[in-house]
C-alpha atoms as a PDB file:
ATOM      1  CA  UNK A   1       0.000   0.000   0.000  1.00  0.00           C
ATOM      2  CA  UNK A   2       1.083   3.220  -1.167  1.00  0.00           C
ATOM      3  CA  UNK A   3       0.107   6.480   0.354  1.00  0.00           C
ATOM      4  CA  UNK A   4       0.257  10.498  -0.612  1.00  0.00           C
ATOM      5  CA  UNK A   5      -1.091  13.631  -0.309  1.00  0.00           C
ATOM      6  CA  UNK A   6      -1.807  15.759  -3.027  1.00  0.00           C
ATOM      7  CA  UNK A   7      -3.265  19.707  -2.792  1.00  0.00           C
ATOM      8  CA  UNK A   8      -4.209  18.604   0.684  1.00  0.00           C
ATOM      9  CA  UNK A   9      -6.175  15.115  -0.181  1.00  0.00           C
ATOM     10  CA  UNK A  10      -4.817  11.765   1.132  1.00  0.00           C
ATOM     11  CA  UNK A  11      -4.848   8.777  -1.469  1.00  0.00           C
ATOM     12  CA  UNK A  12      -4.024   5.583  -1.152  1.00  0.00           C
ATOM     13  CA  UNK A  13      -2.685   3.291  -4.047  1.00  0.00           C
ATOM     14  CA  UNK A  14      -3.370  -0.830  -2.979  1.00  0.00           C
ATOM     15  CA  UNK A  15      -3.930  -3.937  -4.759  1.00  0.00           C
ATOM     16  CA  UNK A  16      -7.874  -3.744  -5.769  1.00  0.00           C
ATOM     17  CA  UNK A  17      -9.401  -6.621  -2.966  1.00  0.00           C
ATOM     18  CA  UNK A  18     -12.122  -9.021  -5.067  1.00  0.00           C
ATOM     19  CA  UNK A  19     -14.149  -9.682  -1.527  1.00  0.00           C
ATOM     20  CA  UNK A  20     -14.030  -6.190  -0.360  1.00  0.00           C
ATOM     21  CA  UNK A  21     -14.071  -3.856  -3.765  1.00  0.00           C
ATOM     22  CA  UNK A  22     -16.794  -3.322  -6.460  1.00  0.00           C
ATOM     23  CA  UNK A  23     -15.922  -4.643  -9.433  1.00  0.00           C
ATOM     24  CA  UNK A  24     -19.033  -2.919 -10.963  1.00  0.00           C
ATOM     25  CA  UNK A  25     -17.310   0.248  -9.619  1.00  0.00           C
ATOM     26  CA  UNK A  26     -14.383  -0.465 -11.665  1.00  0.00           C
ATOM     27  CA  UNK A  27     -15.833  -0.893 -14.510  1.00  0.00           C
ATOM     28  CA  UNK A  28     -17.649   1.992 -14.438  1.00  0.00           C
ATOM     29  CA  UNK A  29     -14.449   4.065 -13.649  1.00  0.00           C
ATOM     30  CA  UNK A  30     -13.079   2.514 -16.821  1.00  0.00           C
ATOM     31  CA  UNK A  31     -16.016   3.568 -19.014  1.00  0.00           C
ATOM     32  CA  UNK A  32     -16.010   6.892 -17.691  1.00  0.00           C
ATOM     33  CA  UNK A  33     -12.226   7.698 -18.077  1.00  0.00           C
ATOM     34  CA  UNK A  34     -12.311   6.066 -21.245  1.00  0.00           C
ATOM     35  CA  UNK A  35     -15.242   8.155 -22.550  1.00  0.00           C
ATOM     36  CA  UNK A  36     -13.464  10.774 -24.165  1.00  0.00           C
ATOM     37  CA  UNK A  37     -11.756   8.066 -26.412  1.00  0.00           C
ATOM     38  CA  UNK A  38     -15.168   6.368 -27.267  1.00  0.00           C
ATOM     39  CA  UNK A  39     -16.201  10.025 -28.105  1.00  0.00           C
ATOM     40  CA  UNK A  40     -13.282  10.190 -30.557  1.00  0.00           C
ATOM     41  CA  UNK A  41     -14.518   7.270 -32.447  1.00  0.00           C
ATOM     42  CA  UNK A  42     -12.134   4.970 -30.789  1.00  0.00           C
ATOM     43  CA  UNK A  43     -13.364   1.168 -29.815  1.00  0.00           C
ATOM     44  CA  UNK A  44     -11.259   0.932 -26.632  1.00  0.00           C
ATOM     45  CA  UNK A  45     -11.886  -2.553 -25.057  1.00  0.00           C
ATOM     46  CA  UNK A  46     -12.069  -0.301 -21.489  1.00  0.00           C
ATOM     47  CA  UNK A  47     -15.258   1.637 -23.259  1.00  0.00           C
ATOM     48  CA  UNK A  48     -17.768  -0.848 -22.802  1.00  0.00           C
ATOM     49  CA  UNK A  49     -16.134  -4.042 -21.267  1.00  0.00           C
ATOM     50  CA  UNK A  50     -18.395  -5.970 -18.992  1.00  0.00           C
ATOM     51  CA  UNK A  51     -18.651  -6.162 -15.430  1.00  0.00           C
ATOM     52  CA  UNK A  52     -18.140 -10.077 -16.112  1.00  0.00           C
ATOM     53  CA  UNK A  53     -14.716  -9.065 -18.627  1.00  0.00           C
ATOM     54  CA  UNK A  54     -13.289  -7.111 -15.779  1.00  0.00           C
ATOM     55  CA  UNK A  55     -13.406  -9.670 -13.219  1.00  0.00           C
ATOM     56  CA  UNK A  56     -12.032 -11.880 -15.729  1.00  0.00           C
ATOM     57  CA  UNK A  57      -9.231  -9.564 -15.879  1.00  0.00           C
ATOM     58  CA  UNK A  58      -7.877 -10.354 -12.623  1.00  0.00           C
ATOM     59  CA  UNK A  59      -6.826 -13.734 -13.484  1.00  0.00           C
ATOM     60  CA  UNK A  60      -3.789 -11.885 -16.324  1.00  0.00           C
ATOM     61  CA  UNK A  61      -2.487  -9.876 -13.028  1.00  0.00           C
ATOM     62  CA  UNK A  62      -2.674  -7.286 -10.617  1.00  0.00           C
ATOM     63  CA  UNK A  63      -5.269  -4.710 -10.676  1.00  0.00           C
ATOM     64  CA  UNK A  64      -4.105  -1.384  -8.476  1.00  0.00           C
ATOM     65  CA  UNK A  65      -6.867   0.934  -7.633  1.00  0.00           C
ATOM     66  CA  UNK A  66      -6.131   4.736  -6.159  1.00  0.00           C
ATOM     67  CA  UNK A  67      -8.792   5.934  -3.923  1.00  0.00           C
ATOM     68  CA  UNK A  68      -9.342   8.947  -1.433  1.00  0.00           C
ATOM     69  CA  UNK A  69     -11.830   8.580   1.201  1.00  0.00           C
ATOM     70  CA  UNK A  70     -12.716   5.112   0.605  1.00  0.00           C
ATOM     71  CA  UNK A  71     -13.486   6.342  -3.213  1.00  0.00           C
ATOM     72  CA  UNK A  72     -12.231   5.253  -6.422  1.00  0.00           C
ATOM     73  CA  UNK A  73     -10.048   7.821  -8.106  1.00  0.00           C
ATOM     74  CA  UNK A  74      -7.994   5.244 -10.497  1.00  0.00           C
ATOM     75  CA  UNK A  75      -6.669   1.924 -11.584  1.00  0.00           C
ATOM     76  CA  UNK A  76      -3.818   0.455 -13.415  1.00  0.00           C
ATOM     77  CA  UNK A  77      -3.406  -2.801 -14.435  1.00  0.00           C
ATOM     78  CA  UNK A  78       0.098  -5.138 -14.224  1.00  0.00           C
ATOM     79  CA  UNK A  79       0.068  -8.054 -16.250  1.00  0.00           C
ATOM     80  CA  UNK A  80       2.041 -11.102 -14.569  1.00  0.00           C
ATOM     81  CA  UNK A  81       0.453 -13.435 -17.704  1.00  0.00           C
ATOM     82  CA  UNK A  82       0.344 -13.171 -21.178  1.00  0.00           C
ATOM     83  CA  UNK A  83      -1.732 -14.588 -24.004  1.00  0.00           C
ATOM     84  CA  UNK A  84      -0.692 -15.946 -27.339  1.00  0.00           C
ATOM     85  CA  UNK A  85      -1.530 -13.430 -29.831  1.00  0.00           C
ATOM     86  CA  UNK A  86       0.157 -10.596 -28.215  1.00  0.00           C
ATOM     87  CA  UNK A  87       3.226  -8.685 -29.438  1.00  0.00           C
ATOM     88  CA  UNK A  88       6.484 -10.563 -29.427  1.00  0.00           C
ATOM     89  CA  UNK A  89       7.842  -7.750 -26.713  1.00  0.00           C
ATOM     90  CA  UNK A  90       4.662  -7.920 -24.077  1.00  0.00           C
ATOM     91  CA  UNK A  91       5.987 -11.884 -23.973  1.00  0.00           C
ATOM     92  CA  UNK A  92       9.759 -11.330 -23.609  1.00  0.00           C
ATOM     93  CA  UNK A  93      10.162 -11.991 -20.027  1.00  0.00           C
ATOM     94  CA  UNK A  94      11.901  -8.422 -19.190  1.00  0.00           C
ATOM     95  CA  UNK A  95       9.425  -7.360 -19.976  1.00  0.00           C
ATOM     96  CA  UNK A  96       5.863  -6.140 -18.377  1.00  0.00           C
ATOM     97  CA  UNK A  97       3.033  -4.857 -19.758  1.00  0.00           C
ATOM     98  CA  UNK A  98       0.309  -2.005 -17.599  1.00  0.00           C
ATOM     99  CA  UNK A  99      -3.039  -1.520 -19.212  1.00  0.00           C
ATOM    100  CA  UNK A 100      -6.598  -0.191 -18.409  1.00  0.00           C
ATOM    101  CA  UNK A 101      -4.534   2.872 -16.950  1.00  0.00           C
ATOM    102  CA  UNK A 102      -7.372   5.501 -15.687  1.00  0.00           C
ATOM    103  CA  UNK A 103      -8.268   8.450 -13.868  1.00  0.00           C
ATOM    104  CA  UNK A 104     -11.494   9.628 -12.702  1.00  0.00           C
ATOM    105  CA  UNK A 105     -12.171  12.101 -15.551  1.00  0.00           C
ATOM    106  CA  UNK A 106     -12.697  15.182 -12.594  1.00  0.00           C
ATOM    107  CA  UNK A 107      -9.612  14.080 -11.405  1.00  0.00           C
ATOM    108  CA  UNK A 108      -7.065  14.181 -14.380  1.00  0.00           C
ATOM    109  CA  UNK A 109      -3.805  16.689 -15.116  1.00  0.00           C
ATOM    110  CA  UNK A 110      -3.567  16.451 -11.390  1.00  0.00           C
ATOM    111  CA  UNK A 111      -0.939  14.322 -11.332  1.00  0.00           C
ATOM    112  CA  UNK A 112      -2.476  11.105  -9.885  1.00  0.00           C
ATOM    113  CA  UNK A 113      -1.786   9.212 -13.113  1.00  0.00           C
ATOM    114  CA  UNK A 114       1.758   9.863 -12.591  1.00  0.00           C
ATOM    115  CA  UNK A 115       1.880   8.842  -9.112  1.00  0.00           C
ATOM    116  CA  UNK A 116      -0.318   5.272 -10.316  1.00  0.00           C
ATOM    117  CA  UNK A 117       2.305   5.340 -13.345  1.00  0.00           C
ATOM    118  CA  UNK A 118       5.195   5.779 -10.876  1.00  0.00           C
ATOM    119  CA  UNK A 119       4.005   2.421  -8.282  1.00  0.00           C
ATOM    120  CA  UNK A 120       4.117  -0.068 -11.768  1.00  0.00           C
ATOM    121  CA  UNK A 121       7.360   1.342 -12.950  1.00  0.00           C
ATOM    122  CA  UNK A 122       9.043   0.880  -9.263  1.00  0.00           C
ATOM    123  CA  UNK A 123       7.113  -2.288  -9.221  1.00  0.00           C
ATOM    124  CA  UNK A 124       8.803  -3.638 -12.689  1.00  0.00           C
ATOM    125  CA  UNK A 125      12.192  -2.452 -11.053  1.00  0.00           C
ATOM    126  CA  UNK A 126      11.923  -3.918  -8.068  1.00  0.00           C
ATOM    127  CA  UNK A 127      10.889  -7.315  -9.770  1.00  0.00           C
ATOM    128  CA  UNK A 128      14.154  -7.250 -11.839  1.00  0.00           C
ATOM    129  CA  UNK A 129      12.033  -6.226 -15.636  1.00  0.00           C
ATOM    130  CA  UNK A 130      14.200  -4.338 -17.610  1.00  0.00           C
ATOM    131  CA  UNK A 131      11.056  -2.377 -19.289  1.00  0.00           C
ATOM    132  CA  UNK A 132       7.485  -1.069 -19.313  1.00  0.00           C
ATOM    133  CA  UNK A 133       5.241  -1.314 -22.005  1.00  0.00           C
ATOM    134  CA  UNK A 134       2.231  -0.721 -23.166  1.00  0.00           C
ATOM    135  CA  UNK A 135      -0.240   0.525 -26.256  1.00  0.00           C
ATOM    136  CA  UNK A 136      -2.397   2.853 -27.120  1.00  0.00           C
ATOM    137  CA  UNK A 137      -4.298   4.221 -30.258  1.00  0.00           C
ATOM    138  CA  UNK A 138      -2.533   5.943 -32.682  1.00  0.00           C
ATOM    139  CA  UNK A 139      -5.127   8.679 -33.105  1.00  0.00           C
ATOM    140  CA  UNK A 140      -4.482   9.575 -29.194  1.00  0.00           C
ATOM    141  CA  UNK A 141      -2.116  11.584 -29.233  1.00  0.00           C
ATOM    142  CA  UNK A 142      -3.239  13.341 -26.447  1.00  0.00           C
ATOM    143  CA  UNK A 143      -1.818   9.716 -24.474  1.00  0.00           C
ATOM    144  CA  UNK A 144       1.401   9.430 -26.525  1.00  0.00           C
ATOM    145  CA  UNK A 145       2.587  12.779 -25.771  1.00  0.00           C
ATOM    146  CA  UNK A 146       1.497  12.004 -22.010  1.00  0.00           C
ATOM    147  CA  UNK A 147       3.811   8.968 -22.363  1.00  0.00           C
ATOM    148  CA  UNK A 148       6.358  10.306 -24.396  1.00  0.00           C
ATOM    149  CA  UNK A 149       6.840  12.705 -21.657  1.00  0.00           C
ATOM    150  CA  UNK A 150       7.483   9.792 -19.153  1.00  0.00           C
ATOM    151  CA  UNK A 151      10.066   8.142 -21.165  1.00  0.00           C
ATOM    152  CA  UNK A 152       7.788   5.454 -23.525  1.00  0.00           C
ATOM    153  CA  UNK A 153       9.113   5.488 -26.894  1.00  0.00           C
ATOM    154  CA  UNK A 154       7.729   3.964 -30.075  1.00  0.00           C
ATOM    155  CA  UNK A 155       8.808   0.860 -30.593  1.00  0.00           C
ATOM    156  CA  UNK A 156       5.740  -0.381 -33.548  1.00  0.00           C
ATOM    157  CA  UNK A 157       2.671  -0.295 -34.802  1.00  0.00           C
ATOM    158  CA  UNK A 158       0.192  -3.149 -33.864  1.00  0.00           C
ATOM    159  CA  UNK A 159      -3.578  -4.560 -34.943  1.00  0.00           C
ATOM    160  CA  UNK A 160      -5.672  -5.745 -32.059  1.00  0.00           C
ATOM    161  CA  UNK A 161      -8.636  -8.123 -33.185  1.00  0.00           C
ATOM    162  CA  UNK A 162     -11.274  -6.104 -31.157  1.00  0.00           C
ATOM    163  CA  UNK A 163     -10.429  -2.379 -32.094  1.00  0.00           C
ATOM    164  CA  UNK A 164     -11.598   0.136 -34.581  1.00  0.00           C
ATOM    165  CA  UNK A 165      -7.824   1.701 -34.750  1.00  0.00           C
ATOM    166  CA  UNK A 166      -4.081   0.424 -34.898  1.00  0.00           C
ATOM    167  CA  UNK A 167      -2.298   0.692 -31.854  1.00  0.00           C
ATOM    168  CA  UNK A 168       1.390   2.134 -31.480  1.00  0.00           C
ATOM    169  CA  UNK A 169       3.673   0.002 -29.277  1.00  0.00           C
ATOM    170  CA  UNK A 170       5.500   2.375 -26.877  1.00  0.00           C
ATOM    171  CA  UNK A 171       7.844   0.901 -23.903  1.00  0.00           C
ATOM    172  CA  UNK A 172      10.017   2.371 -21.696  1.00  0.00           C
ATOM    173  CA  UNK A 173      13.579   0.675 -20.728  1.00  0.00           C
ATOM    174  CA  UNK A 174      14.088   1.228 -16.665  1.00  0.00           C
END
């Protein structure tokens, strides 16, 4: 458990707890920070994923959830498996991928992302990977320029099955 205070708020980053957390919560989070993508035209799996997909979703990882007075503020995701179709550098084992990165959408360019984006980088480090990576759309750029900024660099382009867009495959080494 990892805890902060920002512009005089107290959060709390911790592993999301199955018998104690909402799932249905989550997901909600997820569609609401990912709502500006859907508005773009962009398919994100996080847009409409079920409540049923999301619990699912615990079985590739760990799911990290920021919250301030017993609220839900965020979530990133750490992948510990991977599946088959996946690209060739989300399976190289010094490697880890973070996904269904969000922020409540009152609560972004705060800097709360950075401090969720800061726990899976020192987690990767402290687990001996030798780099981060993820994906996003290539029509956000509003996201690669936010990752850009933290060190991600294009590595290549990449087709998910379930998307309306190609993804760009950014990692960072640590």
């Amino acid at each position: 458990m990892h805890t902060f205070t920002l512009n005089n708020i107290s959060y709390t980053i911790r592993l999301f707890n199955e018998s104690k957390d909402s799932v249905e919560e989550l997901t909600s989070l997820l569609h609401r920070a990912y709502k500006r993508l859907a508005d773009m035209g962009l398919n994100f799996v996080a847009t409409y994923q079920s409540v049923e997909f999301t619990r699912n979703y615990f079985k590739k990882g760990e799911c990290y959830i920021l919250e301030s007075n017993g609220k839900l503020a965020g979530t990133v995701f750490y992948y510990t498996t991977m599946w088959n179709d996946a690209p060739e550098i989300y399976k190289d084992p010094d490697s880890v991928l973070i996904g269904k990165f969000a922020v409540e959408p009152g609560l972004q360019k705060l800097g709360l992302g950075a401090k969720l984006m800061d726990l899976v980088e020192s987690l990767a480090r402290e687990r001996n990977k030798k780099r981060v990576v993820l994906d996003t759309s290539e029509k956000a750029l509003h996201l690669i320029d936010y990752y850009n900024k933290r060190g991600y660099e294009y590595k290549h382009h990449w087709q998910w099955p379930d998307v309306n867009y190609k993804s760009v495959i950014l990692s960072k080494e640590l």
